[in-house]
N, C-alpha and C. Protein backbone atom coordinates (compact mmCIF):
# COMPACT_ATOMS: atom_id res chain seq x y z
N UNK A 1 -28.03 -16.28 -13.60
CA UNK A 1 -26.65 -16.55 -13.97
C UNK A 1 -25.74 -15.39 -13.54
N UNK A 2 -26.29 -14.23 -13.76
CA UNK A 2 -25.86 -13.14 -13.53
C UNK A 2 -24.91 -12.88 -11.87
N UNK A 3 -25.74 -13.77 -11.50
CA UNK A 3 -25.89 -13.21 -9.87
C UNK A 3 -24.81 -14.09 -8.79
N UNK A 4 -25.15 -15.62 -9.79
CA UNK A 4 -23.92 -16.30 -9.56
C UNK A 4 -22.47 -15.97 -9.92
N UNK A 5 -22.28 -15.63 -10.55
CA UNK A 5 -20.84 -14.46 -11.41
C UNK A 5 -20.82 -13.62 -10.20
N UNK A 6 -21.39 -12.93 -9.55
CA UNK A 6 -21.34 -11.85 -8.94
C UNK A 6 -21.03 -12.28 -7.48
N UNK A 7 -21.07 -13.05 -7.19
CA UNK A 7 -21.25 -14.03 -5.89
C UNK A 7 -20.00 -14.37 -5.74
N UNK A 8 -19.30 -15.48 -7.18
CA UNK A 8 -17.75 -15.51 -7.37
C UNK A 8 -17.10 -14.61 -6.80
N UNK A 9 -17.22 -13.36 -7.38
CA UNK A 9 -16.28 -12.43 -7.24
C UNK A 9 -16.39 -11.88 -5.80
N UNK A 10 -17.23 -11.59 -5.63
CA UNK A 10 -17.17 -11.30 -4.14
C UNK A 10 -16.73 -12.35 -3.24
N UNK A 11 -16.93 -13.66 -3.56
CA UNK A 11 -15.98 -14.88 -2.80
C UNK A 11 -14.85 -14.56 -2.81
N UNK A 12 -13.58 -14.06 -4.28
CA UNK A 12 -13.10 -14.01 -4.29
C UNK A 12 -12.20 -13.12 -3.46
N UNK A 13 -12.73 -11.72 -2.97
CA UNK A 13 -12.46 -10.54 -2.70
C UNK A 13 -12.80 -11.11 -1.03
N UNK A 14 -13.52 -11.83 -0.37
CA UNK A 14 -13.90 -11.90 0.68
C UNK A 14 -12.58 -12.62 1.11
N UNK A 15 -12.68 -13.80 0.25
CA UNK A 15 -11.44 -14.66 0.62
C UNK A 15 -9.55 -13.89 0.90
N UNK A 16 -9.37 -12.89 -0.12
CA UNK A 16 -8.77 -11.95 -0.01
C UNK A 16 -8.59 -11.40 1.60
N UNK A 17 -9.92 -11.05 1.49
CA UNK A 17 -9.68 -10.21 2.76
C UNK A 17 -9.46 -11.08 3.90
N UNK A 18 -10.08 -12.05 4.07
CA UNK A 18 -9.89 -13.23 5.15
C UNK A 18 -8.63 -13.84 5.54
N UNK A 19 -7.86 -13.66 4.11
CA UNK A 19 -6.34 -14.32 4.05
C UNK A 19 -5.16 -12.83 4.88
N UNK A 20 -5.93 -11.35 4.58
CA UNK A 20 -5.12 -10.60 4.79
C UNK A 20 -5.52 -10.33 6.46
N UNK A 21 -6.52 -10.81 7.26
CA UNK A 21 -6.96 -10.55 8.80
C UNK A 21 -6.06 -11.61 9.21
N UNK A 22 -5.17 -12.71 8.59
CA UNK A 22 -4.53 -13.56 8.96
C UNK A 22 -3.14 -13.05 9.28
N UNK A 23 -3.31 -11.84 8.79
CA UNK A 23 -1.74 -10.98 8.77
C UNK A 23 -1.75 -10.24 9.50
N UNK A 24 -3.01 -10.06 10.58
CA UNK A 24 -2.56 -9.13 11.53
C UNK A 24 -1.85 -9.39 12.37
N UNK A 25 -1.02 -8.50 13.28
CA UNK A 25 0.13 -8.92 14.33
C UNK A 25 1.35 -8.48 13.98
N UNK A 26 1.28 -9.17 12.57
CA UNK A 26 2.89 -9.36 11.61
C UNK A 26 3.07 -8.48 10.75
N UNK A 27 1.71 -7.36 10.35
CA UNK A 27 2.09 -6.50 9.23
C UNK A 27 0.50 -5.51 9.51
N UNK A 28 1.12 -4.30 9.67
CA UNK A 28 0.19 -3.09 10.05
C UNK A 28 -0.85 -3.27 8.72
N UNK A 29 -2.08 -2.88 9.12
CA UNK A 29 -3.40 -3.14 8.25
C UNK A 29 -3.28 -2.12 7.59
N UNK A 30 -2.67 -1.06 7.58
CA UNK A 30 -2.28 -0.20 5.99
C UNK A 30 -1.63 -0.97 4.90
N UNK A 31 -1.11 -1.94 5.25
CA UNK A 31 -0.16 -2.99 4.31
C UNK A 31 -0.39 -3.98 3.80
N UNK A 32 -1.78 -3.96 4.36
CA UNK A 32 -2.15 -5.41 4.04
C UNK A 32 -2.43 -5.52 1.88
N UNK A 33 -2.95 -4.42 1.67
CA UNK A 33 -3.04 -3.96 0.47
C UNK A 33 -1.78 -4.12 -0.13
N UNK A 34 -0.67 -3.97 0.16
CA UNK A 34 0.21 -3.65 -0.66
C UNK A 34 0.88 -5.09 -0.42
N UNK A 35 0.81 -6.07 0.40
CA UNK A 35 1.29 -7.37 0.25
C UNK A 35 0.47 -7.98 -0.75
N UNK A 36 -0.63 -8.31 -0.21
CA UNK A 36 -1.72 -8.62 -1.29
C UNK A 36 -1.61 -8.35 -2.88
N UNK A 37 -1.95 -7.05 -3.21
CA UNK A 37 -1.59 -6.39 -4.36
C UNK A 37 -0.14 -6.84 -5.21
N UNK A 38 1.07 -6.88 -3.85
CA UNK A 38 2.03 -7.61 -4.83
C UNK A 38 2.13 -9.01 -5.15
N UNK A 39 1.43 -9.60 -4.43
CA UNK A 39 1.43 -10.92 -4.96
C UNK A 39 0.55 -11.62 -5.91
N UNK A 40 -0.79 -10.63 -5.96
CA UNK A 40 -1.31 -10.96 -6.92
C UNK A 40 -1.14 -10.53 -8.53
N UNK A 41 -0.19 -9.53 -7.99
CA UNK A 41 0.37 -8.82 -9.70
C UNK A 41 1.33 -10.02 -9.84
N UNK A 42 2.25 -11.30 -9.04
CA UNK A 42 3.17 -11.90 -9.63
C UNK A 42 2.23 -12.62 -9.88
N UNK A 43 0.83 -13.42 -9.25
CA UNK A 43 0.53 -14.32 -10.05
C UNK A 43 -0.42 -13.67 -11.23
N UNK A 44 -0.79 -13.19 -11.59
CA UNK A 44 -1.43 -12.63 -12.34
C UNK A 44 -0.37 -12.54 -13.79
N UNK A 45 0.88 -11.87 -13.78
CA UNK A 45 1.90 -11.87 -14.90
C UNK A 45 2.23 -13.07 -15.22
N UNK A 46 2.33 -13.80 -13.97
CA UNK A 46 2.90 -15.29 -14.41
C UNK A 46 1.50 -16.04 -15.07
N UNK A 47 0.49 -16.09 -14.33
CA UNK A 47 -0.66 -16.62 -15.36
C UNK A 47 -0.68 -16.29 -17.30
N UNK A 48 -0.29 -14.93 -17.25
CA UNK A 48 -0.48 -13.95 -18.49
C UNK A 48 0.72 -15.13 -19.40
N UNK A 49 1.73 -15.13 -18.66
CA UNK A 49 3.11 -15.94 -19.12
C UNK A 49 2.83 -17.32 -19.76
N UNK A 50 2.55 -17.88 -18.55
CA UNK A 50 1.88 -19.69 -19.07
C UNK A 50 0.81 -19.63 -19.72
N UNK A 51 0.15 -19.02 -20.29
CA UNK A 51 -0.91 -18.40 -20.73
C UNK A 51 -0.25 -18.75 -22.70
N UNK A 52 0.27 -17.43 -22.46
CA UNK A 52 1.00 -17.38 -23.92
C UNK A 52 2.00 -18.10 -23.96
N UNK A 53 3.24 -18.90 -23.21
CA UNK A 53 3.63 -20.17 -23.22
C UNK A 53 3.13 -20.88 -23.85
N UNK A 54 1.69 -21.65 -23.51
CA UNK A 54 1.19 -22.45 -24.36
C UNK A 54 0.83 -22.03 -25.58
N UNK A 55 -0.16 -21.16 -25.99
CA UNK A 55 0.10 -20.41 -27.02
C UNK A 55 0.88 -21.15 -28.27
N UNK A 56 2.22 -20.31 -28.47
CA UNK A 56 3.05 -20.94 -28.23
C UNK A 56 3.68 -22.08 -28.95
N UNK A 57 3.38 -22.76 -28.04
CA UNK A 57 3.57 -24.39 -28.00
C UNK A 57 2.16 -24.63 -29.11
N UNK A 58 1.07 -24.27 -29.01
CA UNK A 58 -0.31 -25.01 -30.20
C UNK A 58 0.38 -24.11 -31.34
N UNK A 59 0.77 -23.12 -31.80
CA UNK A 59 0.92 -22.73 -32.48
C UNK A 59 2.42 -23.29 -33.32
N UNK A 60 3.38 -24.09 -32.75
CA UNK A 60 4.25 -25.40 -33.36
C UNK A 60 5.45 -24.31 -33.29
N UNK A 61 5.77 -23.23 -32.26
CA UNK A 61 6.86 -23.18 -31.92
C UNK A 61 7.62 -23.08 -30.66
N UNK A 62 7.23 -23.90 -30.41
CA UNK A 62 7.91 -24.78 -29.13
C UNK A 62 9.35 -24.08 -28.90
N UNK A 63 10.46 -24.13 -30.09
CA UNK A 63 11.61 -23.74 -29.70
C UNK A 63 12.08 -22.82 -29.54
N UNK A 64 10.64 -21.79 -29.86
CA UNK A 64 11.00 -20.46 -29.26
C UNK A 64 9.97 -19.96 -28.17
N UNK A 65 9.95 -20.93 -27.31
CA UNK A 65 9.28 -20.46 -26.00
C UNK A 65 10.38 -20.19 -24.96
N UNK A 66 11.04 -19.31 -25.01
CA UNK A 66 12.39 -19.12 -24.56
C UNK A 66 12.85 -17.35 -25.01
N UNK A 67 12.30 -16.89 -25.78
CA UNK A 67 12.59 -16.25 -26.39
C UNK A 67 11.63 -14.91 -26.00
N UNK A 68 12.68 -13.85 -25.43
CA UNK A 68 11.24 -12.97 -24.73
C UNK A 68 10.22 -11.85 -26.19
N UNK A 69 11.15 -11.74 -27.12
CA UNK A 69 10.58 -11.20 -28.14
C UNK A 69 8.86 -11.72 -28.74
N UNK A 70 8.88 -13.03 -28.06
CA UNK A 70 7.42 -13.89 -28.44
C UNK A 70 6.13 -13.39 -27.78
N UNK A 71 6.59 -13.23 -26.60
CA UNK A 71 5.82 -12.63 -25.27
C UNK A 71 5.84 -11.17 -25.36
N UNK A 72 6.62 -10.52 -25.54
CA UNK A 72 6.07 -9.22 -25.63
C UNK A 72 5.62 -8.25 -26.93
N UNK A 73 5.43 -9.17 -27.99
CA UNK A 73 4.74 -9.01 -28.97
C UNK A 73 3.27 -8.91 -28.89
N UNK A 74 3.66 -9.68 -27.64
CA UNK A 74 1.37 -9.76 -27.21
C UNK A 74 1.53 -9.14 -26.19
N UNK A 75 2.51 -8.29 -25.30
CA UNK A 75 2.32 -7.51 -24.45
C UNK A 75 2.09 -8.58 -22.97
N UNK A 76 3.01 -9.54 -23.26
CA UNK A 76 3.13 -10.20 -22.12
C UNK A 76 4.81 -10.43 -21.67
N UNK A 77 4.76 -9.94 -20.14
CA UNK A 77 5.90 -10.04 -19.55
C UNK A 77 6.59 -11.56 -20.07
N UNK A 78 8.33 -11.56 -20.20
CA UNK A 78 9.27 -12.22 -20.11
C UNK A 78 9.47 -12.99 -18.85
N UNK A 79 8.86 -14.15 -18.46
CA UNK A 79 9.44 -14.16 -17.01
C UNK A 79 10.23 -15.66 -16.89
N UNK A 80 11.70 -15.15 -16.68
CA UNK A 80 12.61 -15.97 -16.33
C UNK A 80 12.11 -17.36 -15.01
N UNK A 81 12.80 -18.52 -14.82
CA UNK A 81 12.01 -19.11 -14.12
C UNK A 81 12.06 -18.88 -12.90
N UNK A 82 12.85 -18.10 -12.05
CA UNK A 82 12.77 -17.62 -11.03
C UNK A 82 12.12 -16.81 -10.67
N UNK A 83 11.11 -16.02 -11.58
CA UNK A 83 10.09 -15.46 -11.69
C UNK A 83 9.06 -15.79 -11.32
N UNK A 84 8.75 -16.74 -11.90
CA UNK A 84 7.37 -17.44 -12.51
C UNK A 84 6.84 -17.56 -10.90
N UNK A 85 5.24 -17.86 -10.87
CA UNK A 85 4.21 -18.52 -9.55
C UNK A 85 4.82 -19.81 -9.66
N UNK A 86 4.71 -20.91 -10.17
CA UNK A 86 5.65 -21.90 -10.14
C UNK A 86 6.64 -21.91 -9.15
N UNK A 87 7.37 -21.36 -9.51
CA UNK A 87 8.75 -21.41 -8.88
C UNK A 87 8.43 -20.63 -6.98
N UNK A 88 7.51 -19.64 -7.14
CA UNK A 88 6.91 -19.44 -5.48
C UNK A 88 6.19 -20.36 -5.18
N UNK A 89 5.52 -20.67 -5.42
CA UNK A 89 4.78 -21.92 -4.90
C UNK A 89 5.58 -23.10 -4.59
N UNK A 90 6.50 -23.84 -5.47
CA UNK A 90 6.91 -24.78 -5.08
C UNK A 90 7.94 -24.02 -3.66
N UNK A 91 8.78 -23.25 -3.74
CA UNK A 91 9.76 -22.56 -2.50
C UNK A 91 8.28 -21.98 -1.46
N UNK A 92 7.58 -21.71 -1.27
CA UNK A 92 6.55 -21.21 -0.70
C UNK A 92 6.11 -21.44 1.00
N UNK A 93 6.87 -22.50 1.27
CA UNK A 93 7.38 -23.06 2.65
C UNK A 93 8.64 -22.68 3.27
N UNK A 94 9.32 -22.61 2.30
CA UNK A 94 10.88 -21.96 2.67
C UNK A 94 10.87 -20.92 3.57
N UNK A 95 11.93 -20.99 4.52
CA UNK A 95 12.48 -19.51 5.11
C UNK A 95 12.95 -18.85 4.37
N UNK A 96 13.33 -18.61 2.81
CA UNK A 96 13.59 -17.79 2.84
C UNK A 96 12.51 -17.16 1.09
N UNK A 97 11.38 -17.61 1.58
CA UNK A 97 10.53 -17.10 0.72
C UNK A 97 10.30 -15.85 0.64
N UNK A 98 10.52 -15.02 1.64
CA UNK A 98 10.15 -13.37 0.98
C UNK A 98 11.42 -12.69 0.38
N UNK A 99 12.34 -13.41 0.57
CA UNK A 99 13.68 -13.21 -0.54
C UNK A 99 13.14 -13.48 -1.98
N UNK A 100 12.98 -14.87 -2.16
CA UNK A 100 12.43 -15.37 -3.18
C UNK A 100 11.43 -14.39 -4.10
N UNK A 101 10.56 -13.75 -3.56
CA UNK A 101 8.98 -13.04 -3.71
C UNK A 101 10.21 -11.79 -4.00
N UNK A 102 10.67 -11.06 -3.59
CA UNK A 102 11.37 -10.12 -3.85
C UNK A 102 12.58 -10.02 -4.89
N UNK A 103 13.09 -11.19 -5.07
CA UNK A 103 13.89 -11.32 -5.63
C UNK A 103 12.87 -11.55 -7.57
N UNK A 104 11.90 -12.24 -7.55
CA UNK A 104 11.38 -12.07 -8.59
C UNK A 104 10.66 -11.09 -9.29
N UNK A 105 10.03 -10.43 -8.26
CA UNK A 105 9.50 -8.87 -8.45
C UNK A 105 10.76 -8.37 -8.88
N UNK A 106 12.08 -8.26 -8.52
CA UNK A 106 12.74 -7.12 -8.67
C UNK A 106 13.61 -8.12 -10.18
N UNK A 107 13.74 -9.07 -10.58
CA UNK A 107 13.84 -9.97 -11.86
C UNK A 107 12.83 -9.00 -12.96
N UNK A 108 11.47 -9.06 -12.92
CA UNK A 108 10.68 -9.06 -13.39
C UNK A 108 10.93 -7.28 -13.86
N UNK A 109 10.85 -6.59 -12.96
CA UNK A 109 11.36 -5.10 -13.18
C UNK A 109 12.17 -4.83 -14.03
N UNK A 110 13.60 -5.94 -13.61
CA UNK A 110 14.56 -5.49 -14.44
C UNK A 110 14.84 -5.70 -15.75
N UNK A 111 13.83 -6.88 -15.87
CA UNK A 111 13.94 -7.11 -17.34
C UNK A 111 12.34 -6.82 -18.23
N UNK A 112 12.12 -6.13 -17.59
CA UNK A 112 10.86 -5.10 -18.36
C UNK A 112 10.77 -3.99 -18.23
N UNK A 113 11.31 -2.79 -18.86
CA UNK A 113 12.21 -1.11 -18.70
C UNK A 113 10.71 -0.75 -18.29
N UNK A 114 9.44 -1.16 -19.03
CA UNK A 114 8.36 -0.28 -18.55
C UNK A 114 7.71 -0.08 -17.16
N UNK A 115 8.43 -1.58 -16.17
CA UNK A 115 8.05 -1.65 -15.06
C UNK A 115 8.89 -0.57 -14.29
N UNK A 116 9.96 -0.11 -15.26
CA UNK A 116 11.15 0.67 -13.66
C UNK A 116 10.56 1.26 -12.94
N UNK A 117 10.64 1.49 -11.33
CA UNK A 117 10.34 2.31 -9.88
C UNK A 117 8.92 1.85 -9.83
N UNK A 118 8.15 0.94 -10.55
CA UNK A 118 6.64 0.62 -10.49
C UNK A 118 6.61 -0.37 -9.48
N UNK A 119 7.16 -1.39 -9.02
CA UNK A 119 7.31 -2.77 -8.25
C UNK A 119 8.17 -1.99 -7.04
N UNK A 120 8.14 -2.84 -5.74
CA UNK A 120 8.48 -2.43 -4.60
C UNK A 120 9.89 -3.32 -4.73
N UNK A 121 10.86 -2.58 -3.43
CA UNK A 121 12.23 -3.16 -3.86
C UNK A 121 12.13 -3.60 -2.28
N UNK A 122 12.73 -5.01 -2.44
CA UNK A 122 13.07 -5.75 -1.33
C UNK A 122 11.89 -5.74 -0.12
N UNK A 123 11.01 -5.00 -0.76
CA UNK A 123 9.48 -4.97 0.52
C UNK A 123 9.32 -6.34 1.10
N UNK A 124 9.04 -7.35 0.88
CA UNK A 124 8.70 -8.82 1.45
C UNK A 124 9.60 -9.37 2.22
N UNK A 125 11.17 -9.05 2.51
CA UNK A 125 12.42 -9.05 3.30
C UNK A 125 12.01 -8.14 4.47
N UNK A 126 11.39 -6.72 4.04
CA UNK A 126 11.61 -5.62 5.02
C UNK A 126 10.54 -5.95 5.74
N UNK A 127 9.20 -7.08 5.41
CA UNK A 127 8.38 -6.73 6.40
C UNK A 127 8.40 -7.85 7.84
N UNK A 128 9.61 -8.88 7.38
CA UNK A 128 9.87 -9.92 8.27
C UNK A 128 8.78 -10.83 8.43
N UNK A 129 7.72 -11.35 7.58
CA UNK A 129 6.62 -11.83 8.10
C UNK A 129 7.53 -12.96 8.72
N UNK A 130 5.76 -14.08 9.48
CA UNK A 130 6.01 -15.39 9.92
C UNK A 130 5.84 -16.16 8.30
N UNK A 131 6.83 -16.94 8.52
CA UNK A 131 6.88 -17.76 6.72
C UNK A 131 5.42 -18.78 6.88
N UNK A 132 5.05 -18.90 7.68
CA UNK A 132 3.82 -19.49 7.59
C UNK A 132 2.90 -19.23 7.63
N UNK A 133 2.57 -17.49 7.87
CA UNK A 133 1.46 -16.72 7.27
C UNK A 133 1.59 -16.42 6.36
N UNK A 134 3.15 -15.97 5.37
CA UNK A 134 3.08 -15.89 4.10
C UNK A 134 2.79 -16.82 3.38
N UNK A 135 3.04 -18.47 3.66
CA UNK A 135 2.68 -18.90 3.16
C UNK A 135 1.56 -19.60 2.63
N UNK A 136 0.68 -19.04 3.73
CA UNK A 136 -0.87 -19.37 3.85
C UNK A 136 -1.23 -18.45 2.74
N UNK A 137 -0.79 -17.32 2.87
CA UNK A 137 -1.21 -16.01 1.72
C UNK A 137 -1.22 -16.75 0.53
N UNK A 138 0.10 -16.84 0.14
CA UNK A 138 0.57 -17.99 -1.39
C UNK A 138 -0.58 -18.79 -1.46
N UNK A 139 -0.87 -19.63 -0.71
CA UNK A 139 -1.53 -20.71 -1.10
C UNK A 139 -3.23 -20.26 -1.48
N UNK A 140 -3.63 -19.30 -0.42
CA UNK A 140 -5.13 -18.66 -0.76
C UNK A 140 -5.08 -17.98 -2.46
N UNK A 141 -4.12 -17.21 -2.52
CA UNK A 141 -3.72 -16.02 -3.62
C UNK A 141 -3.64 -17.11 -5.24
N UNK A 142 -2.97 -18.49 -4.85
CA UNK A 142 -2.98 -19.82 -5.88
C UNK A 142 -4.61 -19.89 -6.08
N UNK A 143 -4.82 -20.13 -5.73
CA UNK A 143 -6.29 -20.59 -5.81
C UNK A 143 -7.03 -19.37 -6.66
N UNK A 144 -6.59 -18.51 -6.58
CA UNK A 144 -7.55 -17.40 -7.76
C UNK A 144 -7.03 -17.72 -9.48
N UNK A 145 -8.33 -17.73 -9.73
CA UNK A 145 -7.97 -17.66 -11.12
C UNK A 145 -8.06 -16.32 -12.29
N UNK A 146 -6.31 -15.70 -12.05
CA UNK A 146 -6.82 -14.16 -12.59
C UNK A 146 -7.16 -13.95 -13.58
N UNK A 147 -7.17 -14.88 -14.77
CA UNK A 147 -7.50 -14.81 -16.04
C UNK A 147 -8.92 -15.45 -16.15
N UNK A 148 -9.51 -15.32 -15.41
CA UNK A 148 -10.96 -16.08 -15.49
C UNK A 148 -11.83 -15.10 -16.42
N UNK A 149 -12.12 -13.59 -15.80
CA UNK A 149 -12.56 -12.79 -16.79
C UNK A 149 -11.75 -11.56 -17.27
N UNK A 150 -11.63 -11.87 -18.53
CA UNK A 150 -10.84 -11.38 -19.77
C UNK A 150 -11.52 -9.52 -19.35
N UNK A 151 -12.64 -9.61 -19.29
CA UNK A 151 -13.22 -7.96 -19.21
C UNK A 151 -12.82 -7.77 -17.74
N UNK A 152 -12.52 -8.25 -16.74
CA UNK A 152 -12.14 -7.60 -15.33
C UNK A 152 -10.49 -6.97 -15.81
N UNK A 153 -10.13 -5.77 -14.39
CA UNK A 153 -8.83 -6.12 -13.99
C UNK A 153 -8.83 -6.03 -12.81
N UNK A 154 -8.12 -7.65 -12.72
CA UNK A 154 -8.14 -8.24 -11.22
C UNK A 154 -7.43 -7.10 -10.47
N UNK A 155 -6.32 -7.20 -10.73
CA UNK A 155 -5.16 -6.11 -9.92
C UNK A 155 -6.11 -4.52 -9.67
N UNK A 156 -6.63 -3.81 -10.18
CA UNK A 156 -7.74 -3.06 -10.20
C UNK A 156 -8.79 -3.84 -8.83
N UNK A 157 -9.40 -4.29 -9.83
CA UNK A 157 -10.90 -4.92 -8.71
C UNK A 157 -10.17 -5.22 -7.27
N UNK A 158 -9.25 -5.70 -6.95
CA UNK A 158 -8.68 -6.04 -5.96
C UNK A 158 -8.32 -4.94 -5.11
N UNK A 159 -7.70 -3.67 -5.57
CA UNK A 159 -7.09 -2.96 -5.03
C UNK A 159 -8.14 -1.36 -4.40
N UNK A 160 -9.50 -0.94 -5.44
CA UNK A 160 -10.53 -0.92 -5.02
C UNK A 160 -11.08 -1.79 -3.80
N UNK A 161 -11.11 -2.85 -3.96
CA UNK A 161 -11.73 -3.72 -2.93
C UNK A 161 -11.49 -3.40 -1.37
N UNK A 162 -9.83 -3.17 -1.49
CA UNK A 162 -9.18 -3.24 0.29
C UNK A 162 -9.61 -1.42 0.68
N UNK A 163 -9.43 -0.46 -0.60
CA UNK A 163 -9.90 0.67 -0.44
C UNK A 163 -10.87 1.17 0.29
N UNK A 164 -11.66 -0.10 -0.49
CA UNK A 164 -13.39 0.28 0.43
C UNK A 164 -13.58 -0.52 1.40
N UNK A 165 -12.96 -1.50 1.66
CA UNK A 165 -12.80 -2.12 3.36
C UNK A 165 -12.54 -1.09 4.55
N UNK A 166 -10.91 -0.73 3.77
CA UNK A 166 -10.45 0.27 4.72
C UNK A 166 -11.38 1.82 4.86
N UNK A 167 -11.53 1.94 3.96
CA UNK A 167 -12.72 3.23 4.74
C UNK A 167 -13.96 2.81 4.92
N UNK A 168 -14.41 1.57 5.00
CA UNK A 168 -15.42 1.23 5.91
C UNK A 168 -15.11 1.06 7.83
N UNK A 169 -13.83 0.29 7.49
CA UNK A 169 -13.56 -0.14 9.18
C UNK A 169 -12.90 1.41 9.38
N UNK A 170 -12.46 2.31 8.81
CA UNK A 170 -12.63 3.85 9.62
C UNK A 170 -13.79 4.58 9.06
N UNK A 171 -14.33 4.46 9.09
CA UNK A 171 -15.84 5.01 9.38
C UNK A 171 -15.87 6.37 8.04
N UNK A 172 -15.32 5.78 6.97
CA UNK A 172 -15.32 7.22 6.08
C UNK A 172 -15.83 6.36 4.96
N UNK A 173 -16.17 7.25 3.95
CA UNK A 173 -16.82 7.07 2.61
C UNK A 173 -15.72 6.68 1.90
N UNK A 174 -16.01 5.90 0.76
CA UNK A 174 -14.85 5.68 -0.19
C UNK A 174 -14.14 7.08 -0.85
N UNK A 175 -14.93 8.06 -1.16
CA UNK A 175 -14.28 9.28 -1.64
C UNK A 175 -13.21 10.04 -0.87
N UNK A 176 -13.81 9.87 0.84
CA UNK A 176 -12.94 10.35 1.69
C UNK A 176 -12.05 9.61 1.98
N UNK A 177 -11.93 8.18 2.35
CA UNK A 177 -10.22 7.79 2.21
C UNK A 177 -9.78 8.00 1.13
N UNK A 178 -10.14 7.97 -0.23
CA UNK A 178 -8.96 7.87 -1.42
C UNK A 178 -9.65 8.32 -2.41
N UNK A 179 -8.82 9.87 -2.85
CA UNK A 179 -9.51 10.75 -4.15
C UNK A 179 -7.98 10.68 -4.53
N UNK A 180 -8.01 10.57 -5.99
CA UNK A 180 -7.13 10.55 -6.89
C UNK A 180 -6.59 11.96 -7.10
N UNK A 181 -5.29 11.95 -7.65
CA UNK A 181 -5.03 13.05 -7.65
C UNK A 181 -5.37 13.93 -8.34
N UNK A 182 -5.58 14.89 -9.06
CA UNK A 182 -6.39 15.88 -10.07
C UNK A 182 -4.93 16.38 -11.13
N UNK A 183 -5.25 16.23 -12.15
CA UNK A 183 -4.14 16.75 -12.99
C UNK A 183 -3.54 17.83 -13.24
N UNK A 184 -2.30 18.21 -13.26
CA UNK A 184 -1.81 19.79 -13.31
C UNK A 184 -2.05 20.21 -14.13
């Protein structure tokens, strides 16, 4: 059982990476991490969101699913609907989807003080992709389910993951591309 779990996840992370070799051409392979990474932190918050949404709703107050004080009582982001995976996914074909993607990241910032200077500003505009490799991204990145295990963190596991790609395809150890910084 064990091993099957383990198999998942590495599907998952493979698939990742498969979706981000789709981005070469259009976005330097130092970046591929940081597209990735941001899109899986929106679906990931927005999962956290519809998540406690429903919540919520079983719990018989429906009329305050509107109300960001509900959500961040459990330490879950507020996210307006222009926010939400929802709302990228359905625009997710659009030209002007990395507006969209940027425009909710920087929503999401502004109305959560703990995120300030943490989220990238206007990055998905600046990198000009083709809207139809981003949107291939969207659609691979849909398909994960980040709340599957409660003991992972995806955004973590994920971001490790491209770490040790990338200092595999340059020929270095994981320690030698990326040592953390040491505390003053």
């Amino acid at each position: 059982m064990a091993k099957t779990a383990a198999k998942k996840q590495k599907s998952m992370e493979e698939t990742l990476w498969d979706s981000a070799n789709k981005l070469r051409g259009t976005v330097e392979s130092s970046e591929y991490k940081h597209v990735v990474l941001g899109l899986i932190f929106l679906k990931f918050v927005s999962d956290k969101f519809e998540e406690r949404r429903e919540e919520i709703i079983e719990e018989g107050f429906e009329k305050f699913i509107d109300i960001k004080e509900f959500y961040l009582k459990k330490n879950i982001f507020y996210l307006v609907p222009e926010s939400r995976w929802s709302f990228i996914m359905e625009n997710s074909k659009q030209d002007d989807i990395a507006i969209k993607i940027d425009t909710a990241l920087h929503t999401i910032e502004k109305n959560n003080p703990t995120l300030k200077g943490a989220l990238p500003d206007n990055y998905f505009s600046r990198l000009n992709m083709d809207v139809s490799k981003l949107a291939a991204l969207l659609d691979t990145i849909n398909n994960i389910d980040t709340l599957k295990d409660k003991q992972q963190d995806i955004v973590g596991r994920v971001y490790e993951y491209f770490l040790s790609k990338f200092a595999l395809a340059e020929g270095k150890g994981k320690g030698e591309f990326y040592t953390p910084q040491r505390a003053l």
